[in-house]
C-alpha atoms as a PDB file:
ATOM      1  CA  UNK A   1       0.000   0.000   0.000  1.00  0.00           C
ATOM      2  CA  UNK A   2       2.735   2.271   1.067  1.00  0.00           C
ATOM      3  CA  UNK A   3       6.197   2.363  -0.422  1.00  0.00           C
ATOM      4  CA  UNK A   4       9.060   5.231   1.008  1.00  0.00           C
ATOM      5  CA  UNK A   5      12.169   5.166  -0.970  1.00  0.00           C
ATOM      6  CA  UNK A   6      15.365   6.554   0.597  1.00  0.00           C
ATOM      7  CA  UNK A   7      13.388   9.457   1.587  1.00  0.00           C
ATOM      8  CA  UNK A   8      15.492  12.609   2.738  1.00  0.00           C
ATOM      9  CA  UNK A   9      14.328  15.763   4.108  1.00  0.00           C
ATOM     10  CA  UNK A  10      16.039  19.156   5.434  1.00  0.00           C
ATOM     11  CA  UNK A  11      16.039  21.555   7.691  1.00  0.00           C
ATOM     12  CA  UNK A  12      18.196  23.780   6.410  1.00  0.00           C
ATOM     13  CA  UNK A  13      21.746  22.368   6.156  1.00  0.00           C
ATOM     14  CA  UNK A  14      21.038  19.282   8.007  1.00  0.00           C
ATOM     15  CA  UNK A  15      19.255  16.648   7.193  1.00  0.00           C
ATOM     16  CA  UNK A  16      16.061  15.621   9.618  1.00  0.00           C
ATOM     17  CA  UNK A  17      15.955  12.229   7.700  1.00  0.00           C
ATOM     18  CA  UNK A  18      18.343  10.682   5.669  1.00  0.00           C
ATOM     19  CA  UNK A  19      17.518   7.896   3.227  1.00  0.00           C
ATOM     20  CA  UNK A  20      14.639   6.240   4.826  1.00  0.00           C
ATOM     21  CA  UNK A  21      12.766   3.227   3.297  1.00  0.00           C
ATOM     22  CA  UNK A  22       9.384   1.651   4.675  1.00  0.00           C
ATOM     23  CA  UNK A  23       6.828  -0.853   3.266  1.00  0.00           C
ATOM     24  CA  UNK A  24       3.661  -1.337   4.152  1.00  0.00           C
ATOM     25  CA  UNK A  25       0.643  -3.626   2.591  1.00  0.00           C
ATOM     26  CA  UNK A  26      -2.930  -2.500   3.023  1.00  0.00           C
ATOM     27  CA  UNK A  27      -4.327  -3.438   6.790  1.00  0.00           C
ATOM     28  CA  UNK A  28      -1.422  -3.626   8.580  1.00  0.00           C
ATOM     29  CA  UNK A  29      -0.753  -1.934  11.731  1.00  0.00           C
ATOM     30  CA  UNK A  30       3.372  -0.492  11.668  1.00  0.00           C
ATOM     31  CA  UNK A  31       5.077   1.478  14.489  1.00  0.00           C
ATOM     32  CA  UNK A  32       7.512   3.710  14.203  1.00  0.00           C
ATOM     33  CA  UNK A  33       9.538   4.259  17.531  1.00  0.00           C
ATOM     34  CA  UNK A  34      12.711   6.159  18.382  1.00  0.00           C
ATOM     35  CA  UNK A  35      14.150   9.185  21.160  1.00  0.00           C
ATOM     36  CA  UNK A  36      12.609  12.568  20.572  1.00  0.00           C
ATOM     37  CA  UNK A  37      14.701  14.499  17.425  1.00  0.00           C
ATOM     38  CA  UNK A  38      14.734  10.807  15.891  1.00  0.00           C
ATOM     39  CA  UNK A  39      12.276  12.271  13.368  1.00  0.00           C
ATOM     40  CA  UNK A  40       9.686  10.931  13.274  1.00  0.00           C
ATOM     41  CA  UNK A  41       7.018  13.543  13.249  1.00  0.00           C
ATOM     42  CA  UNK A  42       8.844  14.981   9.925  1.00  0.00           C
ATOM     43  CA  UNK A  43       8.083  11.708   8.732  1.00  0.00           C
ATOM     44  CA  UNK A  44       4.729  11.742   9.346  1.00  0.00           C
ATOM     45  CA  UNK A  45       4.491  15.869   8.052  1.00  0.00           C
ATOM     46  CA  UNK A  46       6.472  14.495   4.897  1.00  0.00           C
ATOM     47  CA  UNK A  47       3.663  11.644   4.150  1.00  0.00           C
ATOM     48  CA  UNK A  48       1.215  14.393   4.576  1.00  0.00           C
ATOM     49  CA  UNK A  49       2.727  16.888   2.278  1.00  0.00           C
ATOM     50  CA  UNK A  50       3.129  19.542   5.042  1.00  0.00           C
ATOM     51  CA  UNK A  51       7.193  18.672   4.500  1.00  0.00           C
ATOM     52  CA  UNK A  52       9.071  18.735   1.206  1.00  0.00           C
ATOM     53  CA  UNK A  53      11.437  16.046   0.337  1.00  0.00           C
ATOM     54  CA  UNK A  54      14.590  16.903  -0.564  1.00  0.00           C
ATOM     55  CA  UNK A  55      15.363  13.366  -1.950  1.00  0.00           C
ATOM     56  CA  UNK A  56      13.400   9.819  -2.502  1.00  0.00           C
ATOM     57  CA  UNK A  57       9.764   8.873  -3.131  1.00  0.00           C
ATOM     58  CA  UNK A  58       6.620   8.326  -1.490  1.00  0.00           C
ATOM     59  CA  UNK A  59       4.241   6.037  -3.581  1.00  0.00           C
ATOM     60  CA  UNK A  60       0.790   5.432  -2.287  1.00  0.00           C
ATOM     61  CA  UNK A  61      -0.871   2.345  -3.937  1.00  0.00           C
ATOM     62  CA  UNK A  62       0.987   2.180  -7.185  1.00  0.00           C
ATOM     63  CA  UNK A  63       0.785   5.719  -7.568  1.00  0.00           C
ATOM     64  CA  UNK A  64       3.879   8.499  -6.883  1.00  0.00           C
ATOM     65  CA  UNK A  65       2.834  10.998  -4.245  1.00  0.00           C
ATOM     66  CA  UNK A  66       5.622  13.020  -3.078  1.00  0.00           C
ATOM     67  CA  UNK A  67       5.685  16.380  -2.911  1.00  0.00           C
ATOM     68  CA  UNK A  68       1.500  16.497  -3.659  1.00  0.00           C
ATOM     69  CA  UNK A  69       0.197  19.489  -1.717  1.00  0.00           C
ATOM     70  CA  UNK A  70      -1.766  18.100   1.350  1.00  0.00           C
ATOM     71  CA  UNK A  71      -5.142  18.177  -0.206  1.00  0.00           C
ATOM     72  CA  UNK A  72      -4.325  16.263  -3.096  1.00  0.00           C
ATOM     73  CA  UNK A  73      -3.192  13.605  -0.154  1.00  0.00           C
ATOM     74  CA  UNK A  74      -6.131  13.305   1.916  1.00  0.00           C
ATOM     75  CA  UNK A  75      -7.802  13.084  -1.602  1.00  0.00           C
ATOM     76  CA  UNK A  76      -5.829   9.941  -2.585  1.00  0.00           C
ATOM     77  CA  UNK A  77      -7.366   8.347   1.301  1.00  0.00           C
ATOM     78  CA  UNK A  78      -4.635   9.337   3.887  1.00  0.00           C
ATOM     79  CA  UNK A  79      -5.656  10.806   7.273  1.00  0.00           C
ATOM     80  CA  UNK A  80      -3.358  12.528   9.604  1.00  0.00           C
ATOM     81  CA  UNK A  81      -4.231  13.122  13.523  1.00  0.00           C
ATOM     82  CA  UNK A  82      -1.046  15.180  14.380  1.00  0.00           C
ATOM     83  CA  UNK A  83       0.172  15.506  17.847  1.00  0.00           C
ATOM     84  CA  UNK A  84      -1.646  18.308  20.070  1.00  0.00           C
ATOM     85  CA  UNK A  85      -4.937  17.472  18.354  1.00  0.00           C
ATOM     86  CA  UNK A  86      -5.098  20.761  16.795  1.00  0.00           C
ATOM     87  CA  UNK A  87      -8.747  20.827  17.326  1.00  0.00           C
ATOM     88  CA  UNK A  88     -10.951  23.807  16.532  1.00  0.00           C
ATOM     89  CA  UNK A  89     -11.979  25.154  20.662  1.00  0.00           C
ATOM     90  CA  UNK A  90     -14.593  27.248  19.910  1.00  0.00           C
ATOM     91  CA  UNK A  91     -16.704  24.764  17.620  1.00  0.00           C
ATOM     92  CA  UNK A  92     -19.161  21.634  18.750  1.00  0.00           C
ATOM     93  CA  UNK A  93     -18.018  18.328  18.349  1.00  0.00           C
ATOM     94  CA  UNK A  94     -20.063  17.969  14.927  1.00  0.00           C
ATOM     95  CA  UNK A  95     -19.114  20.722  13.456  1.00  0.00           C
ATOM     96  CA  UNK A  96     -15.364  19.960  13.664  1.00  0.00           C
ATOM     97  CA  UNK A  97     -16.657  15.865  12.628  1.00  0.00           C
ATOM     98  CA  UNK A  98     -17.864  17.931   9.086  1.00  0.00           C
ATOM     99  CA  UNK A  99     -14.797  19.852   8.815  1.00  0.00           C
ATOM    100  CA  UNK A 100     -13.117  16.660   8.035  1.00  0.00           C
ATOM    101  CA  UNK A 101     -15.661  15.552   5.627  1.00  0.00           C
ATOM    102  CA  UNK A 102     -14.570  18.920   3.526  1.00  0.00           C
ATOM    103  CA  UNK A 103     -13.910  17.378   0.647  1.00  0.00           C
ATOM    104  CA  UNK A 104     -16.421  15.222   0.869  1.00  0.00           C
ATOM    105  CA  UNK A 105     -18.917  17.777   1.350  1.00  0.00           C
ATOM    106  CA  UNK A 106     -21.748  17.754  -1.443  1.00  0.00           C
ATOM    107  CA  UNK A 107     -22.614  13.757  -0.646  1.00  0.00           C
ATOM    108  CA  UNK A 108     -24.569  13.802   2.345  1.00  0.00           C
ATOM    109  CA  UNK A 109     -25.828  10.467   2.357  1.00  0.00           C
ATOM    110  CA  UNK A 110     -22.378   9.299   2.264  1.00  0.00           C
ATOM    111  CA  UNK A 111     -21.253  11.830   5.590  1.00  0.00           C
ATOM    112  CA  UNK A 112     -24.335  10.184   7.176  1.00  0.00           C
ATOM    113  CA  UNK A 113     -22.691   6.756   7.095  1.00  0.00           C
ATOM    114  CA  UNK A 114     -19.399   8.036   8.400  1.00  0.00           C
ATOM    115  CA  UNK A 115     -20.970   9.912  11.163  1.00  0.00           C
ATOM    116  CA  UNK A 116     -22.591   6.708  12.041  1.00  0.00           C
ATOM    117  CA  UNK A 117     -19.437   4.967  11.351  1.00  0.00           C
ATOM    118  CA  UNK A 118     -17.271   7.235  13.810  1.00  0.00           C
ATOM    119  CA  UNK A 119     -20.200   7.271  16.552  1.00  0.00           C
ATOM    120  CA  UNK A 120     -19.497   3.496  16.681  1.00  0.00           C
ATOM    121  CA  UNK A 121     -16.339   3.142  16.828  1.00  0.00           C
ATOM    122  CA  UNK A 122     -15.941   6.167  19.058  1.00  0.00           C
ATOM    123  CA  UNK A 123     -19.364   6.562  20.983  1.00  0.00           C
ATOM    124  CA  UNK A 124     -18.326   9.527  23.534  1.00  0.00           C
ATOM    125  CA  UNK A 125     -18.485  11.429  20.007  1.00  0.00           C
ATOM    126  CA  UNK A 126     -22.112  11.218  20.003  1.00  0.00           C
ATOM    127  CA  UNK A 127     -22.459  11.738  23.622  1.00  0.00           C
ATOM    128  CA  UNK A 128     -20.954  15.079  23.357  1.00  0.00           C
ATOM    129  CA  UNK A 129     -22.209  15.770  19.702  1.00  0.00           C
ATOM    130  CA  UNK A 130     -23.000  19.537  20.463  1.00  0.00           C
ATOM    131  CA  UNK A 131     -20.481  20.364  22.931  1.00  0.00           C
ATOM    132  CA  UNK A 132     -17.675  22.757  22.460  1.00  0.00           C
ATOM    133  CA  UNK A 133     -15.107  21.064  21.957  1.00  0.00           C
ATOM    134  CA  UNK A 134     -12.558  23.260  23.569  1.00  0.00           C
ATOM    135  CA  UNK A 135     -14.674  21.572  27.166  1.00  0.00           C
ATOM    136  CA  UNK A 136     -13.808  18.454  26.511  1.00  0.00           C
ATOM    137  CA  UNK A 137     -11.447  16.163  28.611  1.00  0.00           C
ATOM    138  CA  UNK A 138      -7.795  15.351  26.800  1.00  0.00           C
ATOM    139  CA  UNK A 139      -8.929  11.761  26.277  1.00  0.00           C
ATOM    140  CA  UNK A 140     -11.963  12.840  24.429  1.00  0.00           C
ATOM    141  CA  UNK A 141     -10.638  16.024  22.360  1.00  0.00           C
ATOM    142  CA  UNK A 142      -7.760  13.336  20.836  1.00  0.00           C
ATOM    143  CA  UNK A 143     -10.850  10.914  20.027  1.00  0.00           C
ATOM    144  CA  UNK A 144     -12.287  13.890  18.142  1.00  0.00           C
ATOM    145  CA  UNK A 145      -9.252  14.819  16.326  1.00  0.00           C
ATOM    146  CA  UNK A 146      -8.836  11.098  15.152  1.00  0.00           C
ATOM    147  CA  UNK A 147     -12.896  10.629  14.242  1.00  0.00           C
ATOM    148  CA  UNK A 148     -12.538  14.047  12.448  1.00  0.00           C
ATOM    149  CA  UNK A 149      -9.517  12.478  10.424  1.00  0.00           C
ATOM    150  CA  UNK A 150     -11.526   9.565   9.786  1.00  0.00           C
ATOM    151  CA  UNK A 151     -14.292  12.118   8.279  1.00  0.00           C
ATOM    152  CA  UNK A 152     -12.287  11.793   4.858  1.00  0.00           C
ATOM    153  CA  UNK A 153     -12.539   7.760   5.160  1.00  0.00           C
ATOM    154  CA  UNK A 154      -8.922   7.511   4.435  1.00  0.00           C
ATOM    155  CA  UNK A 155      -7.654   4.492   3.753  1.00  0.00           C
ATOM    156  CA  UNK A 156      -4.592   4.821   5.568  1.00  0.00           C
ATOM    157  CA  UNK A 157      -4.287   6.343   8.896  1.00  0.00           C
ATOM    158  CA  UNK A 158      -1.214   8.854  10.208  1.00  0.00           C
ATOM    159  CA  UNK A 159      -1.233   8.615  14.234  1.00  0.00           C
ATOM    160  CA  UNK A 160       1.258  11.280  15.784  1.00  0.00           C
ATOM    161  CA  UNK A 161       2.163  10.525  19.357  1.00  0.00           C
ATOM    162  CA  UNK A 162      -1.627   9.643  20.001  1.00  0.00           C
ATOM    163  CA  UNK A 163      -1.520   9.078  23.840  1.00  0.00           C
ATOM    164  CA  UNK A 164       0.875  12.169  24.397  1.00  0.00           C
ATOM    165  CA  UNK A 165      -0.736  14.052  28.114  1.00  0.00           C
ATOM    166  CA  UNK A 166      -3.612  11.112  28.338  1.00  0.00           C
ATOM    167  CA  UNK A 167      -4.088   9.224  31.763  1.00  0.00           C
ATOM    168  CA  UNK A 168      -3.340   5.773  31.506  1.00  0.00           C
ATOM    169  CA  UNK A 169      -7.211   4.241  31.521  1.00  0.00           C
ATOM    170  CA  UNK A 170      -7.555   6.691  28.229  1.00  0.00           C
ATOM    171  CA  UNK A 171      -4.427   5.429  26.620  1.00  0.00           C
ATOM    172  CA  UNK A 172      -6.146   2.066  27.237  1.00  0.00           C
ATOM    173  CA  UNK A 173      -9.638   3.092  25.245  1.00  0.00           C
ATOM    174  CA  UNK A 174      -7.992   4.884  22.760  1.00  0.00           C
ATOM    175  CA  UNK A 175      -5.337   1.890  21.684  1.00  0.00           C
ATOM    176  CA  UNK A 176      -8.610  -0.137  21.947  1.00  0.00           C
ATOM    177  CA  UNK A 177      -9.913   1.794  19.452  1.00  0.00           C
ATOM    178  CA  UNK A 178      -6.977   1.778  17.108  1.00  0.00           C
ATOM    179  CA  UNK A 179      -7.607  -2.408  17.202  1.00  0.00           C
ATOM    180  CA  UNK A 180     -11.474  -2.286  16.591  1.00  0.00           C
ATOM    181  CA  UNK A 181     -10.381   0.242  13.752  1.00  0.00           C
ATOM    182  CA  UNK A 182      -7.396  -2.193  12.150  1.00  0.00           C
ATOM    183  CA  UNK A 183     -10.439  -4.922  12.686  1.00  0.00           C
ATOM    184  CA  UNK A 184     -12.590  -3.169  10.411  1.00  0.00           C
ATOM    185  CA  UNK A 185      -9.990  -2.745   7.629  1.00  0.00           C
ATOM    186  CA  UNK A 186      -8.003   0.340   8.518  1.00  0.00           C
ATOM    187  CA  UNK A 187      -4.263   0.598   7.505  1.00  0.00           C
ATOM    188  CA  UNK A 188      -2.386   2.384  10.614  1.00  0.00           C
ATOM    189  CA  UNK A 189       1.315   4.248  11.209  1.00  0.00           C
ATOM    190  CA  UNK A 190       1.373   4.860  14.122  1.00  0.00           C
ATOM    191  CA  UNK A 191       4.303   6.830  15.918  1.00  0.00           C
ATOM    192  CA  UNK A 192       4.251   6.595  19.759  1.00  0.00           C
ATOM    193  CA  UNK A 193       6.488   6.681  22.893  1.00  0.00           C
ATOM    194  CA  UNK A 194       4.192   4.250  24.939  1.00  0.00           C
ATOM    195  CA  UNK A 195       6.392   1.429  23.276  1.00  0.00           C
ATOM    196  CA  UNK A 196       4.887  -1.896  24.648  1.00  0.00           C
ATOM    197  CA  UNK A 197       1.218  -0.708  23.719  1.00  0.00           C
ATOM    198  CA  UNK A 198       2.257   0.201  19.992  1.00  0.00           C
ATOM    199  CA  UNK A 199       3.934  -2.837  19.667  1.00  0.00           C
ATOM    200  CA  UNK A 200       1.376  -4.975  20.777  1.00  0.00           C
ATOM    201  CA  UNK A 201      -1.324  -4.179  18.267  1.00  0.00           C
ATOM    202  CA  UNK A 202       1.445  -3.657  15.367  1.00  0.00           C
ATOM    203  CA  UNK A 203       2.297  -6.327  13.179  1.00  0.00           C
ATOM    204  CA  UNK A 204       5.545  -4.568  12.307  1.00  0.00           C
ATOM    205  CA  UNK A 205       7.711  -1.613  13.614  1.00  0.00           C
ATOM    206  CA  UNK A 206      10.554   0.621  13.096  1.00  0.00           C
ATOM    207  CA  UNK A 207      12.969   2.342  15.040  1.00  0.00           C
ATOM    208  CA  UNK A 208      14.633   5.233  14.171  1.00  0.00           C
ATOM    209  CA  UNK A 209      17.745   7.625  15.604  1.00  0.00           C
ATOM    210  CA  UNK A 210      18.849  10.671  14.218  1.00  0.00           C
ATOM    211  CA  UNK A 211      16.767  10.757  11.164  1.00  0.00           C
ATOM    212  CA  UNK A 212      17.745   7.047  10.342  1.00  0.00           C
ATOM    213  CA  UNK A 213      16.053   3.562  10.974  1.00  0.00           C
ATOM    214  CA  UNK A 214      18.313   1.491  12.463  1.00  0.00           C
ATOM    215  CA  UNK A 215      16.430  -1.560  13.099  1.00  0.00           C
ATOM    216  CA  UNK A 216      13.425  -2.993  11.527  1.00  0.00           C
ATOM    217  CA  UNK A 217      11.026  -6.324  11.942  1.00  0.00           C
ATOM    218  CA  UNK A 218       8.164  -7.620  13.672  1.00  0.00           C
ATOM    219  CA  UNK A 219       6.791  -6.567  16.482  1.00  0.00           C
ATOM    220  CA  UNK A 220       7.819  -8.648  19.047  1.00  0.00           C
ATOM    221  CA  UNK A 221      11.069  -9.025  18.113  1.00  0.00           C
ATOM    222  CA  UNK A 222      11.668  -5.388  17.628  1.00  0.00           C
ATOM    223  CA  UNK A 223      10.626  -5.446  21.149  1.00  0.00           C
ATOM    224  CA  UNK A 224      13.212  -7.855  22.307  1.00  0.00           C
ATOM    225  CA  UNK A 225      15.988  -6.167  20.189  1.00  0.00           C
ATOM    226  CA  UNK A 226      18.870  -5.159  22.184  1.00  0.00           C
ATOM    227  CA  UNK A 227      18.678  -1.794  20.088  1.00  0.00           C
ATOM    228  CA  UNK A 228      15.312  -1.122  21.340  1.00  0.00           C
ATOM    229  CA  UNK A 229      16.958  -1.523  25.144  1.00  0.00           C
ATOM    230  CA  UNK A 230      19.753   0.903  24.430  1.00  0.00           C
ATOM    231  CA  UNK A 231      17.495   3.747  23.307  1.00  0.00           C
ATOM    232  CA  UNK A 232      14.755   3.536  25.645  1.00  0.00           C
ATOM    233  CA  UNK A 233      16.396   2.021  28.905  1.00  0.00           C
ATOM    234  CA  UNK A 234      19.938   3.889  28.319  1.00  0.00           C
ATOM    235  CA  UNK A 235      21.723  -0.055  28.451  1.00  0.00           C
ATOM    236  CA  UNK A 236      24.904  -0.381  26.462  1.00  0.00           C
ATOM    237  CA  UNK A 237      25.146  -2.240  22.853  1.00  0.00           C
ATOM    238  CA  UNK A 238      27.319  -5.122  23.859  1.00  0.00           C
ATOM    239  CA  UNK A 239      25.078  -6.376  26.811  1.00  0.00           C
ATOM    240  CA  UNK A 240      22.235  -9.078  24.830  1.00  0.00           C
ATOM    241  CA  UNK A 241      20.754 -10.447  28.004  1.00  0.00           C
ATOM    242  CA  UNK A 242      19.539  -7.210  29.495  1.00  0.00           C
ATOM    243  CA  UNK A 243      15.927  -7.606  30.239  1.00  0.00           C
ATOM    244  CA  UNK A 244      12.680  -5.397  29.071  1.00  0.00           C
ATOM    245  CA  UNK A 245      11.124  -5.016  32.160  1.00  0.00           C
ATOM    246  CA  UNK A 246      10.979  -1.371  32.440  1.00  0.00           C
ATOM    247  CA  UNK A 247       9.513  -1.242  28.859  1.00  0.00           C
ATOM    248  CA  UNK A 248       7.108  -3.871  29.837  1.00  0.00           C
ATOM    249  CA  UNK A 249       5.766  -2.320  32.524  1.00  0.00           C
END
């Protein structure tokens, strides 16, 4: 579904990413982990057309994207919930729901189903349906930034740091609802810090540091990989049998 070819971008005189490839086929779930500056969030601004590339392609189900102004993406079916929500305060619940259905806007019957869609899989939406947004709780305002993504029905799903400021039992509902979404056919990239909970509904995962990825596989052994202990539990290269168990719990 989703092909990145040695993909480089720049701030300035330095690159933020350098040559990265990913693959992913259509209704898989893929991670992408790594320390803060590893740059991932560029990644997921590049996908989105926010970025430039400054080298390498993006193609989107057979077709070459990069560089396509951001529109043009969330035309061709990809959805981006970027970190901090970014929701609009001062509007209800619906009415940010429609803005994502923008360019969808002249087939009502068709924003009817999604509504319905989103009220399942997220039902606080409907609960709060004419409530300013700006009153909800941080648990609900990032299910309304990710149900307003889904507005567009994209086809594949950009997740930026998704339980960033969320209590715990939230982080719970809303990876709950990433699985009941993957369930019903949705392709996600997802990149998160809460390691162990990505992982375990990702079939596959990446790990990037300084703008590189310097490991890739499946999940659990991505997990288990003693470059996953040195970045997020500070242990040394050259010791194999240190455990996970701050990661795990």
């Amino acid at each position: 579904m989703l092909e990145i070819k040695k993909l480089t971008v720049q701030y300035g005189p330095l690159p933020a990413l350098y040559e990265i490839s990913l693959r992913m086929k259509e209704g898989e779930v893929v991670s992408v982990l790594g320390p803060n500056g590893a740059g991932k969030t560029t990644l997921l601004l590049t996908l989105s057309g926010i970025l430039k590339t400054t080298e390498g392609r993006i193609i989107f189900e057979g077709e070459d994207i990069t560089n396509l102004r951001p529109h043009h993406i969330v035309s061709k079916g990809i959805g981006h919930v970027p970190q901090g929500r970014h929701i609009f305060p001062t509007l209800s619940v619906i009415d940010n729901l429609m803005m994502g259905a923008y360019l969808h806007r002249n087939k009502k019957e068709e924003i009817k189903r999604n509504l319905e869609w989103i009220y399942h899989l997220l039902p606080i939406l409907r609960e709060r349906v004419r409530q300013r947004a700006g009153t909800l709780s941080g648990g609900e305002q990032q299910m309304l930034s990710i149900g307003r993504a889904m507005m567009g029905r994209p086809k594949l799903l950009l997740l930026d740091e998704p339980s960033s400021g969320l209590a715990p039992h939230l982080v719970d509902e809303i990876f709950a609802a990433f699985k009941g979404m993957n369930q019903k056919g949705l392709t996600l990239l997802i990149v998160e810090q809460e390691v162990q909970r990505s992982l375990d509904i990702s079939q596959r995962g990446y790990l990037l540091r300084n703008g590189r990825v310097i490991k890739e596989g499946p999940a659990k052994r991505l997990l288990e990989s003693r470059e996953m202990k040195a970045f997020y539990l500070g242990e040394e290269m050259d010791h194999p049998s240190s455990s996970l168990r701050s990661v795990e719990s």
